[in-house]
C-alpha atoms as a PDB file:
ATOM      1  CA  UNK A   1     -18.329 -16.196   7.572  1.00  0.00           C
ATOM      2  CA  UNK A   2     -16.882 -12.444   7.541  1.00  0.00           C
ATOM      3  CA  UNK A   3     -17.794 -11.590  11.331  1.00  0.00           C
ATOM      4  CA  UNK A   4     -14.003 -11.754  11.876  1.00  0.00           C
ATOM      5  CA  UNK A   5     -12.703  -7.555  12.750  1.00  0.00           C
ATOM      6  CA  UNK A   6      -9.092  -6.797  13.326  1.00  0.00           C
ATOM      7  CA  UNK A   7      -9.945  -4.083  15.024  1.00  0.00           C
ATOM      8  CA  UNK A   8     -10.318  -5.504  18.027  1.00  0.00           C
ATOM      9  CA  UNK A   9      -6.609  -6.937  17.668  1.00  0.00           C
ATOM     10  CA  UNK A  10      -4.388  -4.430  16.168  1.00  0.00           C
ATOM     11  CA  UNK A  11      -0.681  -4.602  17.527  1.00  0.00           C
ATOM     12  CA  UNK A  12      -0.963  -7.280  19.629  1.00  0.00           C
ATOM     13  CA  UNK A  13       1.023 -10.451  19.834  1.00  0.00           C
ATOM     14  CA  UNK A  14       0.062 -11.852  16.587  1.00  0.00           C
ATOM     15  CA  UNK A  15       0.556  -8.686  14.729  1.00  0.00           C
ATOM     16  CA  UNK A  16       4.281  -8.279  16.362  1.00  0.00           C
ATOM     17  CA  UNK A  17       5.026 -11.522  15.149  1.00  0.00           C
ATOM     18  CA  UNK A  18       3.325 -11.569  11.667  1.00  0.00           C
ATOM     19  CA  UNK A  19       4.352  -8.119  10.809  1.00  0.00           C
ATOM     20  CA  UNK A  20       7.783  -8.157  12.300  1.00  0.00           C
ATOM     21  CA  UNK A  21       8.009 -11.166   9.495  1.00  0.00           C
ATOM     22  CA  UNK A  22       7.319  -9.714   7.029  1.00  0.00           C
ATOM     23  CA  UNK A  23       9.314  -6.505   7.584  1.00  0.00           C
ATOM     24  CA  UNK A  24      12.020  -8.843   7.864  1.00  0.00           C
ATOM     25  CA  UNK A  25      11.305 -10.760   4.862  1.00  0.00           C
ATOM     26  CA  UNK A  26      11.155  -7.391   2.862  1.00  0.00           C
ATOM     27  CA  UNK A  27      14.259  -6.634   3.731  1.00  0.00           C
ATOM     28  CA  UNK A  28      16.158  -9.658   2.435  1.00  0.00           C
ATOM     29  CA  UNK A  29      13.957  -8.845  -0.903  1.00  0.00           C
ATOM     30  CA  UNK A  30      15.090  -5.530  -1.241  1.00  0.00           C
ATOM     31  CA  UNK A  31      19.107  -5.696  -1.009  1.00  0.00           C
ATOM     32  CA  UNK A  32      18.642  -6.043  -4.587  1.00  0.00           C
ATOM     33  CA  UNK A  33      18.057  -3.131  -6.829  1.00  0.00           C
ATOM     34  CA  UNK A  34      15.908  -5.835  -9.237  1.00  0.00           C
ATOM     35  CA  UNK A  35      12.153  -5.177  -8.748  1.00  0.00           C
ATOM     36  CA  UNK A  36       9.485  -6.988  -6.222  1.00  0.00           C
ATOM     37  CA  UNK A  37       5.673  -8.061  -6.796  1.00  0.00           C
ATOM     38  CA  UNK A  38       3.891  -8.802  -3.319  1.00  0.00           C
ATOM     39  CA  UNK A  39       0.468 -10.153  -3.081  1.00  0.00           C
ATOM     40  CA  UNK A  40      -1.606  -9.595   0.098  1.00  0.00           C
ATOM     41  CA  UNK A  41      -4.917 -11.970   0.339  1.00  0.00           C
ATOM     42  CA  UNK A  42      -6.303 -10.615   3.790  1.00  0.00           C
ATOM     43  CA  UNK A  43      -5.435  -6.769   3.563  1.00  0.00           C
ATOM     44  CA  UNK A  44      -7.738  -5.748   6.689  1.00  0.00           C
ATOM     45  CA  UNK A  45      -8.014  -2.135   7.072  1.00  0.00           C
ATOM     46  CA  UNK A  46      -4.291  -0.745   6.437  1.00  0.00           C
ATOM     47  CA  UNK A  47      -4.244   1.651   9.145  1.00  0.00           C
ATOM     48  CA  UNK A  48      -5.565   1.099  12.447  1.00  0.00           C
ATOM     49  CA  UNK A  49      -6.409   3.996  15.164  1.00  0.00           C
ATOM     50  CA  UNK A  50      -5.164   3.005  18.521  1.00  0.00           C
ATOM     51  CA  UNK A  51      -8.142   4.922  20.353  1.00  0.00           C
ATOM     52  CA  UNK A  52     -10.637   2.444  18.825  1.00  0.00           C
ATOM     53  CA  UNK A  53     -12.895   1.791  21.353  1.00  0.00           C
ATOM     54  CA  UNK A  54     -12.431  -1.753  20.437  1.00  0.00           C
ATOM     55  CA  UNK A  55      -9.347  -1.914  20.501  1.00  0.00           C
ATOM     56  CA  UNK A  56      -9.504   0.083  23.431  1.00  0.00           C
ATOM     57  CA  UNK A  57     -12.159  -2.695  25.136  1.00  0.00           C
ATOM     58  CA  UNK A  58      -9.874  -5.934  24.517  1.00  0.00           C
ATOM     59  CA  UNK A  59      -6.459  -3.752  25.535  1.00  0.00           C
ATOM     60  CA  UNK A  60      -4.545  -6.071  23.221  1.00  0.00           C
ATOM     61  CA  UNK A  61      -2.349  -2.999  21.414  1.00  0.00           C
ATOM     62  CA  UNK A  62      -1.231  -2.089  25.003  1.00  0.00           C
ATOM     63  CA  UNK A  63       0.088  -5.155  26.213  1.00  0.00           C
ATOM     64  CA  UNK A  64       1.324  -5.749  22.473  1.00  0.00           C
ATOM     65  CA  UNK A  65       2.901  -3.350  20.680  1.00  0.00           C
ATOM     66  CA  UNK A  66       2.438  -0.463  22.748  1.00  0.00           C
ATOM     67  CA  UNK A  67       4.748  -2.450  25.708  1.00  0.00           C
ATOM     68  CA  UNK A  68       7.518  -3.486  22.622  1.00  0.00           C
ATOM     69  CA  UNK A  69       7.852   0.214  21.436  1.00  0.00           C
ATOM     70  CA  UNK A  70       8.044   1.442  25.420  1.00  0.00           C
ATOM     71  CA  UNK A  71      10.792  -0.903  25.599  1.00  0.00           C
ATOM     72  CA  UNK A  72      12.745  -0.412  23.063  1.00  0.00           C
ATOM     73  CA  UNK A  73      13.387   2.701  24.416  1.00  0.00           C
ATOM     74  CA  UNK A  74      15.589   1.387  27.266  1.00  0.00           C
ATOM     75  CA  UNK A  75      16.858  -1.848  25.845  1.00  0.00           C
ATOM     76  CA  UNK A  76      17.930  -1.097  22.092  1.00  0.00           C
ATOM     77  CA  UNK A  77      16.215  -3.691  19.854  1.00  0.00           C
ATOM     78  CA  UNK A  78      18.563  -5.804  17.494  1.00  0.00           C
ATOM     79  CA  UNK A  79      19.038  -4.192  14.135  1.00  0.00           C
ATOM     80  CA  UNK A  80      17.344  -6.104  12.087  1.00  0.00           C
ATOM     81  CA  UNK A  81      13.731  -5.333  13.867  1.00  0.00           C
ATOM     82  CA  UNK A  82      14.967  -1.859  13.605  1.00  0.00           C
ATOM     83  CA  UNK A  83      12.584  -0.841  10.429  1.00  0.00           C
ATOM     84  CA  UNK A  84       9.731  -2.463  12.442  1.00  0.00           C
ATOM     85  CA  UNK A  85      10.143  -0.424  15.693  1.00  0.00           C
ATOM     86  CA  UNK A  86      10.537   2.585  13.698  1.00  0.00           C
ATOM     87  CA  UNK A  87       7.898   2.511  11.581  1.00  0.00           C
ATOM     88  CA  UNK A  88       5.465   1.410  14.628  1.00  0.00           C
ATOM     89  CA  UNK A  89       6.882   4.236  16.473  1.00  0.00           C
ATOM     90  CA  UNK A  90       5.848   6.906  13.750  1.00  0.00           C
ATOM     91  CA  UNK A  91       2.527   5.940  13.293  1.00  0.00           C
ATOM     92  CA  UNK A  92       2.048   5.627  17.326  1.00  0.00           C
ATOM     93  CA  UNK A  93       2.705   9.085  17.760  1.00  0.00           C
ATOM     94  CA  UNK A  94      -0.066   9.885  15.348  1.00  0.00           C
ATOM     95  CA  UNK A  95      -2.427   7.728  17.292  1.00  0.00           C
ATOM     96  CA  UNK A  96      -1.960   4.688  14.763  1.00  0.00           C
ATOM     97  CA  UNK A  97      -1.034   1.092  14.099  1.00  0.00           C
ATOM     98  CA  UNK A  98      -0.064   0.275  10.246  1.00  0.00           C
ATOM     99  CA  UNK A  99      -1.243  -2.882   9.060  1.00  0.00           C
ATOM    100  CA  UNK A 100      -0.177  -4.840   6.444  1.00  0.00           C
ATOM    101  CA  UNK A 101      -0.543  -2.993   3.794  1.00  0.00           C
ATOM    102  CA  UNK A 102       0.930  -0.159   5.422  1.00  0.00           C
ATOM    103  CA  UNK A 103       3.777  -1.604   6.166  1.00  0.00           C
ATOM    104  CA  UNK A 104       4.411  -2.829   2.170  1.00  0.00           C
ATOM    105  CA  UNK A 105       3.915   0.364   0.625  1.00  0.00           C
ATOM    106  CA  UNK A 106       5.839   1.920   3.449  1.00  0.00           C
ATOM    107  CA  UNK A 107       9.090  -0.218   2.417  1.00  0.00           C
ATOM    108  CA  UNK A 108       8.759  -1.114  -1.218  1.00  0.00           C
ATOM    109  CA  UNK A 109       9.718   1.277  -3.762  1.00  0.00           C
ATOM    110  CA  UNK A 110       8.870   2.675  -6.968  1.00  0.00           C
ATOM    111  CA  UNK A 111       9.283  -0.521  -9.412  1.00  0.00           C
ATOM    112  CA  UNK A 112       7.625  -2.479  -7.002  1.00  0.00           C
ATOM    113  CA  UNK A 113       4.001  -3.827  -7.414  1.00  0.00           C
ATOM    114  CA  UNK A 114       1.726  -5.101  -4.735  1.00  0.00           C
ATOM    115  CA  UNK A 115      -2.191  -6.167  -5.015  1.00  0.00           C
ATOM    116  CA  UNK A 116      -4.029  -6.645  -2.047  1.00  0.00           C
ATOM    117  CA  UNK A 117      -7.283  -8.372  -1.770  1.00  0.00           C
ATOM    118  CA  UNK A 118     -10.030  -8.275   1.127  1.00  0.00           C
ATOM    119  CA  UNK A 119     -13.785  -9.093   0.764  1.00  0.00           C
ATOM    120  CA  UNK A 120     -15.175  -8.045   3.502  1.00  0.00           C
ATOM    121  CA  UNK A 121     -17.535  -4.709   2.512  1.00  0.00           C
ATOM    122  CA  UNK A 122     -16.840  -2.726   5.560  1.00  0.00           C
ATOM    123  CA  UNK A 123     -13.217  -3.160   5.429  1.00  0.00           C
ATOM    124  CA  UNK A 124     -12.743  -3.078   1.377  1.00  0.00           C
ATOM    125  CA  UNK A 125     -14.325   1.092   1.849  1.00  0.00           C
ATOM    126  CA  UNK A 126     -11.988   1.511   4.901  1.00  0.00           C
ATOM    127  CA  UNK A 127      -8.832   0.366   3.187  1.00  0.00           C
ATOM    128  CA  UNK A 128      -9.254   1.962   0.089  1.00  0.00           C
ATOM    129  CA  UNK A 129      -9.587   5.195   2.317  1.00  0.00           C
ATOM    130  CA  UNK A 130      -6.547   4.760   4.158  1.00  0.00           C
ATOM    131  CA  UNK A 131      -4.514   4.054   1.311  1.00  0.00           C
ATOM    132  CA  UNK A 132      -5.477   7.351  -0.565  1.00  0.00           C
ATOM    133  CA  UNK A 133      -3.747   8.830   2.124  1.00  0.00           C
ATOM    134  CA  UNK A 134       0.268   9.037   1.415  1.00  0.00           C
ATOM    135  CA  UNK A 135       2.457   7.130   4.094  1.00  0.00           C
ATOM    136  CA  UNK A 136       3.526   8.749   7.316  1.00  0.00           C
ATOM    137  CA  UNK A 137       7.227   7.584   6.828  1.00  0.00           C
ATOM    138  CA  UNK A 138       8.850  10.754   5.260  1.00  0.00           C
ATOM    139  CA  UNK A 139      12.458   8.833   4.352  1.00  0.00           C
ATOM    140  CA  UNK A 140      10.365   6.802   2.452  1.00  0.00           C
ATOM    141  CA  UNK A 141       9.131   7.054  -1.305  1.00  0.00           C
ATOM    142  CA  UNK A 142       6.682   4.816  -0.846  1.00  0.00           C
ATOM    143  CA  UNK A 143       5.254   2.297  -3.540  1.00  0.00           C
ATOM    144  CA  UNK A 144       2.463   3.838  -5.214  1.00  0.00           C
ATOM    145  CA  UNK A 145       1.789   0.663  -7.450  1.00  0.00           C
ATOM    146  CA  UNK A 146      -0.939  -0.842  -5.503  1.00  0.00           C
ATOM    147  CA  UNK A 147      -4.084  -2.633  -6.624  1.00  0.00           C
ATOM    148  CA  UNK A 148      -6.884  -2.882  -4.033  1.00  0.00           C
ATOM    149  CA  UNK A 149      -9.244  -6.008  -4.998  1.00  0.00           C
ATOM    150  CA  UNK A 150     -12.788  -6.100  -3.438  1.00  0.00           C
ATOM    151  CA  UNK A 151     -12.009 -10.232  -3.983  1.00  0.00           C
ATOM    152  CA  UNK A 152     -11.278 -13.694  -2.150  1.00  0.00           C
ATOM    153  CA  UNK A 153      -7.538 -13.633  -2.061  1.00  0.00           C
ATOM    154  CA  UNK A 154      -6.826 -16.826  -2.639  1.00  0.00           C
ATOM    155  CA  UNK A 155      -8.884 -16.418  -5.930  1.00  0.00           C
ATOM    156  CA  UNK A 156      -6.621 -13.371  -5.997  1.00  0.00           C
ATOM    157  CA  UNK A 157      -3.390 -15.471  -6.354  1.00  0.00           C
ATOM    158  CA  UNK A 158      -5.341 -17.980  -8.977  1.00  0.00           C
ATOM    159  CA  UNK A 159      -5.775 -15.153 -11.405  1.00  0.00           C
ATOM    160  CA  UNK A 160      -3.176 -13.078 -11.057  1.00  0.00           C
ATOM    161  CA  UNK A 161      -0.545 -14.965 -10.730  1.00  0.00           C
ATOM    162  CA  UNK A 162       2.578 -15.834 -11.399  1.00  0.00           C
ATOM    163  CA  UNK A 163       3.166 -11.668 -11.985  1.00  0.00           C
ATOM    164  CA  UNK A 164       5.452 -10.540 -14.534  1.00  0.00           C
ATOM    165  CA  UNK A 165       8.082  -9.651 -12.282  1.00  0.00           C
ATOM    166  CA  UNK A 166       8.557 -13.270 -10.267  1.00  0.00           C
ATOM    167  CA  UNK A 167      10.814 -12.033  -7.547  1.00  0.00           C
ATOM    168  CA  UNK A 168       8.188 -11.245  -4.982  1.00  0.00           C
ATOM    169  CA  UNK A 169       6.400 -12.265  -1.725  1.00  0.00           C
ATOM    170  CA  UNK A 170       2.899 -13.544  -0.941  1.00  0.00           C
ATOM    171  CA  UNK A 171       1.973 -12.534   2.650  1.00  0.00           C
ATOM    172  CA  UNK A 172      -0.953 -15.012   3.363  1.00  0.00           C
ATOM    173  CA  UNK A 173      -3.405 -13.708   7.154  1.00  0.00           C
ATOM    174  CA  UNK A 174      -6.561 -15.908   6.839  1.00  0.00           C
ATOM    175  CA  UNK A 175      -9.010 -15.382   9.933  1.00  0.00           C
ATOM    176  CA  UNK A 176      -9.514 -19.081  10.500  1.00  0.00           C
ATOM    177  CA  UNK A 177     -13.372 -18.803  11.872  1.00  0.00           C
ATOM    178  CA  UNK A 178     -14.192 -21.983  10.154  1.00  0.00           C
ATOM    179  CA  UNK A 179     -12.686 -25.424   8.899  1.00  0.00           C
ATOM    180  CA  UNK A 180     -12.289 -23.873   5.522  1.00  0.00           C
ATOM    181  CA  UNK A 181      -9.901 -21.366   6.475  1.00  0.00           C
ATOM    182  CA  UNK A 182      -7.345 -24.605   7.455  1.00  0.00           C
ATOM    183  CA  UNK A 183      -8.333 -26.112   4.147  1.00  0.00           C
ATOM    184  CA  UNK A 184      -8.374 -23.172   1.069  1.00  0.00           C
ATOM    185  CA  UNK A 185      -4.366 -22.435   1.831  1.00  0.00           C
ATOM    186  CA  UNK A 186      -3.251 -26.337   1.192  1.00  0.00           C
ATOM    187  CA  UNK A 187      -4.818 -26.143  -2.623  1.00  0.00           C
ATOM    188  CA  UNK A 188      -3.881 -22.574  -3.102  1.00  0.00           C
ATOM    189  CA  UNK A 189      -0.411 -23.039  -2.311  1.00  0.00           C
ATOM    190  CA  UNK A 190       0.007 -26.468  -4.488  1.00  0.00           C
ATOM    191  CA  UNK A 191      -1.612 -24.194  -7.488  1.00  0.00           C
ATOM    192  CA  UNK A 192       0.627 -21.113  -6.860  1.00  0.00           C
ATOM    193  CA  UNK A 193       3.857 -23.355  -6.936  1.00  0.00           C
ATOM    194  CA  UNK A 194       2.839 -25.250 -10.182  1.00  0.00           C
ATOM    195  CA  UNK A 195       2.992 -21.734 -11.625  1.00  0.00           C
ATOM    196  CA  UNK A 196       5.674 -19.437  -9.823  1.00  0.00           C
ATOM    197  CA  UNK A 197       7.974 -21.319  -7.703  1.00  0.00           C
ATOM    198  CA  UNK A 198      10.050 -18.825  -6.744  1.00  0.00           C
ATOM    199  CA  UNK A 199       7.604 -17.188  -4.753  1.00  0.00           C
ATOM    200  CA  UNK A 200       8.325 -16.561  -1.029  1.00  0.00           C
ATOM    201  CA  UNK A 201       4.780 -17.235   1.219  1.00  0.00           C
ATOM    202  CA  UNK A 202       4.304 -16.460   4.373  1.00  0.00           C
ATOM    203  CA  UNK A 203       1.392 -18.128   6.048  1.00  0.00           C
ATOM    204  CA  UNK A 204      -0.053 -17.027   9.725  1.00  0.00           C
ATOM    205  CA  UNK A 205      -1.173 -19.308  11.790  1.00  0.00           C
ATOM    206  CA  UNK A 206      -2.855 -19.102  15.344  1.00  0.00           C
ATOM    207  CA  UNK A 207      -2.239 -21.437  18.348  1.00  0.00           C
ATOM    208  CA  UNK A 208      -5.445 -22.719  19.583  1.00  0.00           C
ATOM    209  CA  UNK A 209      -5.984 -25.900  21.649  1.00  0.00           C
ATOM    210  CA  UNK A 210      -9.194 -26.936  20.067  1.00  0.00           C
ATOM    211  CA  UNK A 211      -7.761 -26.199  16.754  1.00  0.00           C
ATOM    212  CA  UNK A 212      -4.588 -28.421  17.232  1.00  0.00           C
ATOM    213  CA  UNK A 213      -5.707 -31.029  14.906  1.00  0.00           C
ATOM    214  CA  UNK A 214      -6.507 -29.005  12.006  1.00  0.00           C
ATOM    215  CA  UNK A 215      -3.323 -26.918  12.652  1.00  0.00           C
ATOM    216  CA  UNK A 216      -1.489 -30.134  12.173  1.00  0.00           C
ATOM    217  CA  UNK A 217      -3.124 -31.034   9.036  1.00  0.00           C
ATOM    218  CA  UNK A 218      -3.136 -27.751   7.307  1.00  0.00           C
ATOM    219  CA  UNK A 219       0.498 -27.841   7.564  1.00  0.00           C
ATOM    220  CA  UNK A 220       0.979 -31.558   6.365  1.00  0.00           C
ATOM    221  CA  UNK A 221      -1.406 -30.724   3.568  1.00  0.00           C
ATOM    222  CA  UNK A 222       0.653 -27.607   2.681  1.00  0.00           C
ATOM    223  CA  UNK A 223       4.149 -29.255   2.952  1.00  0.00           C
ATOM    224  CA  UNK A 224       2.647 -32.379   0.538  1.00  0.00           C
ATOM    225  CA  UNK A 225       1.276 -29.979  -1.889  1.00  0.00           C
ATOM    226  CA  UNK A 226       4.327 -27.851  -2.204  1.00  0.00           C
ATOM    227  CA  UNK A 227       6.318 -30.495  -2.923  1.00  0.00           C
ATOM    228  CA  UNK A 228       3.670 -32.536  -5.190  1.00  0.00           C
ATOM    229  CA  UNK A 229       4.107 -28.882  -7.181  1.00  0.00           C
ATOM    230  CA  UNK A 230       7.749 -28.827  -7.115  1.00  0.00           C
ATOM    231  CA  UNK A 231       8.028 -31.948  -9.254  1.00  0.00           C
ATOM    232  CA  UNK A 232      11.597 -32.954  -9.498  1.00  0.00           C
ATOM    233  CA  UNK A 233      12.981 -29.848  -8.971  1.00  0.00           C
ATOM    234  CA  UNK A 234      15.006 -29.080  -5.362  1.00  0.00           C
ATOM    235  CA  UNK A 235      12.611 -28.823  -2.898  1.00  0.00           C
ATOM    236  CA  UNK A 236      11.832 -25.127  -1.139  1.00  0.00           C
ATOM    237  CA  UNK A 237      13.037 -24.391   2.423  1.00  0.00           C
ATOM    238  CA  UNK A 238      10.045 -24.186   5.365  1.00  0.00           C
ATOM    239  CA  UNK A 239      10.941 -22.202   8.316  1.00  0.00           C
ATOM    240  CA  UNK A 240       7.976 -22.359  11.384  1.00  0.00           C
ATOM    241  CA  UNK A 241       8.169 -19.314  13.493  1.00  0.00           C
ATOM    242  CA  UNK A 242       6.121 -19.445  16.791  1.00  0.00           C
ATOM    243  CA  UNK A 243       5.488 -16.979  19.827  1.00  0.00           C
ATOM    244  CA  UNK A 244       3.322 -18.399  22.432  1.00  0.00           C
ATOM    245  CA  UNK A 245       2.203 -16.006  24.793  1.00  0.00           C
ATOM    246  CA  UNK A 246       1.286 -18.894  27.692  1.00  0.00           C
ATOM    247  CA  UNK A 247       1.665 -22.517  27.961  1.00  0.00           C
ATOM    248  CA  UNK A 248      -1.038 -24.752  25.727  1.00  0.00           C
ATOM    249  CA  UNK A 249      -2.229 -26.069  29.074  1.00  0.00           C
ATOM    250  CA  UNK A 250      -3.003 -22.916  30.714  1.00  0.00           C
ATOM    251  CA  UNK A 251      -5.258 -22.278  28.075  1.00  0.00           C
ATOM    252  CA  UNK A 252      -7.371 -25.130  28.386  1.00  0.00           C
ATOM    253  CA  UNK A 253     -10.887 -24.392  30.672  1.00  0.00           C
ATOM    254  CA  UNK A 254     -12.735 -26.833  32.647  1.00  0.00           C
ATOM    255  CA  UNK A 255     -15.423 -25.763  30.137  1.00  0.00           C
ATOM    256  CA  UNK A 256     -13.469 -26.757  27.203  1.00  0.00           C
ATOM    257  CA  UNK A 257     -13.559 -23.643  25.864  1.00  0.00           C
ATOM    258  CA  UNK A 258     -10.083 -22.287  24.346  1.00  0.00           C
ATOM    259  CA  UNK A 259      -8.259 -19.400  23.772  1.00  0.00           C
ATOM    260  CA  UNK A 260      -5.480 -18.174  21.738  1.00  0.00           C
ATOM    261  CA  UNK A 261      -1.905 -19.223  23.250  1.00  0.00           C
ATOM    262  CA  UNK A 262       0.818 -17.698  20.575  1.00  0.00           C
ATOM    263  CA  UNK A 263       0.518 -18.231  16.827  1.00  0.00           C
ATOM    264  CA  UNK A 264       3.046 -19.050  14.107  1.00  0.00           C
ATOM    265  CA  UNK A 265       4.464 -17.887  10.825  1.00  0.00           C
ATOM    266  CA  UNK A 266       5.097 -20.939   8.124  1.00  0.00           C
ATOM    267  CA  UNK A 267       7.588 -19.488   5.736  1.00  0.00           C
ATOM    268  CA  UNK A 268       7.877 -21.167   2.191  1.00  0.00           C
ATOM    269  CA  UNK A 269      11.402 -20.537   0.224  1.00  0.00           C
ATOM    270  CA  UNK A 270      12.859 -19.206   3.271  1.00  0.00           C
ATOM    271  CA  UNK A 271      15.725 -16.401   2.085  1.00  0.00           C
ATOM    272  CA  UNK A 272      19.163 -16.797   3.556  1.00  0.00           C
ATOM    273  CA  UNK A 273      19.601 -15.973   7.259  1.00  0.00           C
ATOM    274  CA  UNK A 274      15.769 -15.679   7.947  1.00  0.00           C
ATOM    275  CA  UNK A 275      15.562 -18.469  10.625  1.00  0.00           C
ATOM    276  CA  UNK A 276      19.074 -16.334  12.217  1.00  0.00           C
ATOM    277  CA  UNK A 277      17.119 -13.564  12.197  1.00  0.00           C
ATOM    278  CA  UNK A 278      14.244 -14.590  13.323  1.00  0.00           C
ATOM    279  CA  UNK A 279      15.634 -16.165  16.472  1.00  0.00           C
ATOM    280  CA  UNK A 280      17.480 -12.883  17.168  1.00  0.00           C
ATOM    281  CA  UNK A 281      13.936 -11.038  16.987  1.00  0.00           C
ATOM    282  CA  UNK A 282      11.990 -13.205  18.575  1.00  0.00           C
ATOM    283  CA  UNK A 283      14.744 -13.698  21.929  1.00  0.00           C
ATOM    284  CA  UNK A 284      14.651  -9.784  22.182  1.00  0.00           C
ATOM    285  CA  UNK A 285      10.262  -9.578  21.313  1.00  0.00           C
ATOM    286  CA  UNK A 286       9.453 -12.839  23.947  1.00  0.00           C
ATOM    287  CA  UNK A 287      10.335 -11.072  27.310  1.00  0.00           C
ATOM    288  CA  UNK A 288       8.532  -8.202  26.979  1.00  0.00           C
ATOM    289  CA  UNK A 289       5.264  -9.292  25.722  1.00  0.00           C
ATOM    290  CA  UNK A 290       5.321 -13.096  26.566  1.00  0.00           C
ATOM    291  CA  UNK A 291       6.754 -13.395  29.451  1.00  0.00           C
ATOM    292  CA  UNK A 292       5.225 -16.248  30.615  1.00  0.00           C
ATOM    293  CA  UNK A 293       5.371 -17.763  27.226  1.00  0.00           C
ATOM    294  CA  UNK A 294       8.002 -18.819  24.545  1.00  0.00           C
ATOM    295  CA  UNK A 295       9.232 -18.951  20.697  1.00  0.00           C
ATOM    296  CA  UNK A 296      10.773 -21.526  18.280  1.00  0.00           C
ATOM    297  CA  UNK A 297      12.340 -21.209  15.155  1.00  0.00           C
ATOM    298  CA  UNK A 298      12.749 -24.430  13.452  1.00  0.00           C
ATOM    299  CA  UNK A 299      12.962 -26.122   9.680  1.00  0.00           C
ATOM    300  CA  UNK A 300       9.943 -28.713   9.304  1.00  0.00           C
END
């Protein structure tokens, strides 16, 4: 199934979190002057325009991002989200939302590689037309070493992987429509760590109360395979990063229907400080957009 379209969802809650992440995460990786390779399997579109009449319909951006960047402007962010605000804040005052893989080429440099991989048709043409354009952030360089595949990315990460240069970052954004979507990451990720386990991964996850169960599994499976690929060498780190937006109960219908309560971020090698971090971001991000909600930063 490929009926999934972000566009609908830009910059809200799941984005702040996921993207806030990985700005975070690219951060820790770039202190060092030693080149990064970064692997995106669900690109999207790159750039998203915040009058999108579907985005527009579902109002998601407004109550999302467009509420954190309004408040940062009275109640300074900590520093570490600062690259995050800032770069939201430039695009939103050219109407946009960066993505993904906006956001990667925005921070990484020169040396740096990334291939990103999306396979649906209308969104392959759409990001390979955004990225021809050069990035809005002018103290930036920008990394122009990107490879767009028109490709499954977890097939993406079988065959190109591990890269030459092993310090790097796979940023992992399924859509989770069907059971497969809970299944494809547990293999991928014992097959990636057989062959480059040094990798950092960062795995999204949404919060949905029919979908608790397969949640559950998918990150059993995941934590079983990592270490089945480790062997007998140490063990990696796992940091789970959550944002819920309402309560799991509230989000439970008469009709048994469900909705989206928060989502996570499973992080796989976790870099030093990330969970301190983290918890800084998320205590500042939680009562402007959620409220009603919460977060959690714990090892698992």
């Amino acid at each position: 199934m490929l009926s999934y379209r972000h566009a609908f969802h830009a910059g809200n809650h799941a984005d702040i979190l996921k993207h806030s992440t990985l700005t975070l995460l690219l951060q820790s990786l770039l202190k060092k002057d030693k080149p990064v390779t970064l692997f995106d399997t669900h690109a999207g579109a790159g750039v998203y325009n915040l009058d999108d009449e579907r985005l527009l319909h579902t109002g998601e951006a407004d109550a999302g991002i467009l509420k954190l960047l309004q408040a940062a402007q009275w109640n300074t962010p900590p520093a570490i989200l600062t690259p995050y605000i800032s770069l939201c804040g430039t695009y939103r005052n050219n109407g946009l939302y960066p993505g993904s893989p906006e956001i990667e080429r925005s921070m990484l440099r020169h040396c740096d590689k990334i291939f990103v991989s999306e396979l649906h048709t209308s969104e392959i043409s759409v990001l390979k037309n955004n990225m021809q354009e050069p990035p809005l952030v002018t103290d930036s360089t920008g990394c122009p070493n990107m490879t767009i595949l028109h490709k499954n990315g977890f097939e993406m990460l079988h065959s190109l992987t591990p890269p030459r240069v092993r310090r790097g970052l796979v940023l992992i954004d399924p859509s989770y429509e069907t059971d497969n979507d809970y299944h494809l990451p547990v293999e991928a990720l014992f097959q990636l760590y057989k062959k480059w386990n040094t990798a950092v991964t960062a795995l999204w996850y949404p919060l949905l109360t029919h979908r608790k169960d397969a949640l559950s599994r998918m990150k059993t499976g995941i934590k079983e395979s990592v270490t089945r690929a480790f062997k007998a060498a140490a063990i990696p780190r796992i940091l789970y990063a959550e944002l819920y937006t309402a309560s799991e109960s509230c989000c439970q219908s008469g009709t048994g229907k469900s909705r989206l309560y928060g989502s996570g971020m499973m992080i796989i090698n976790t870099p030093w400080q990330t969970d301190t971090h983290l918890k800084a971001a998320l205590e500042w991000i939680k009562p402007v957009i959620a409220p009603e909600g919460g977060w959690s930063v714990q090892e698992g």
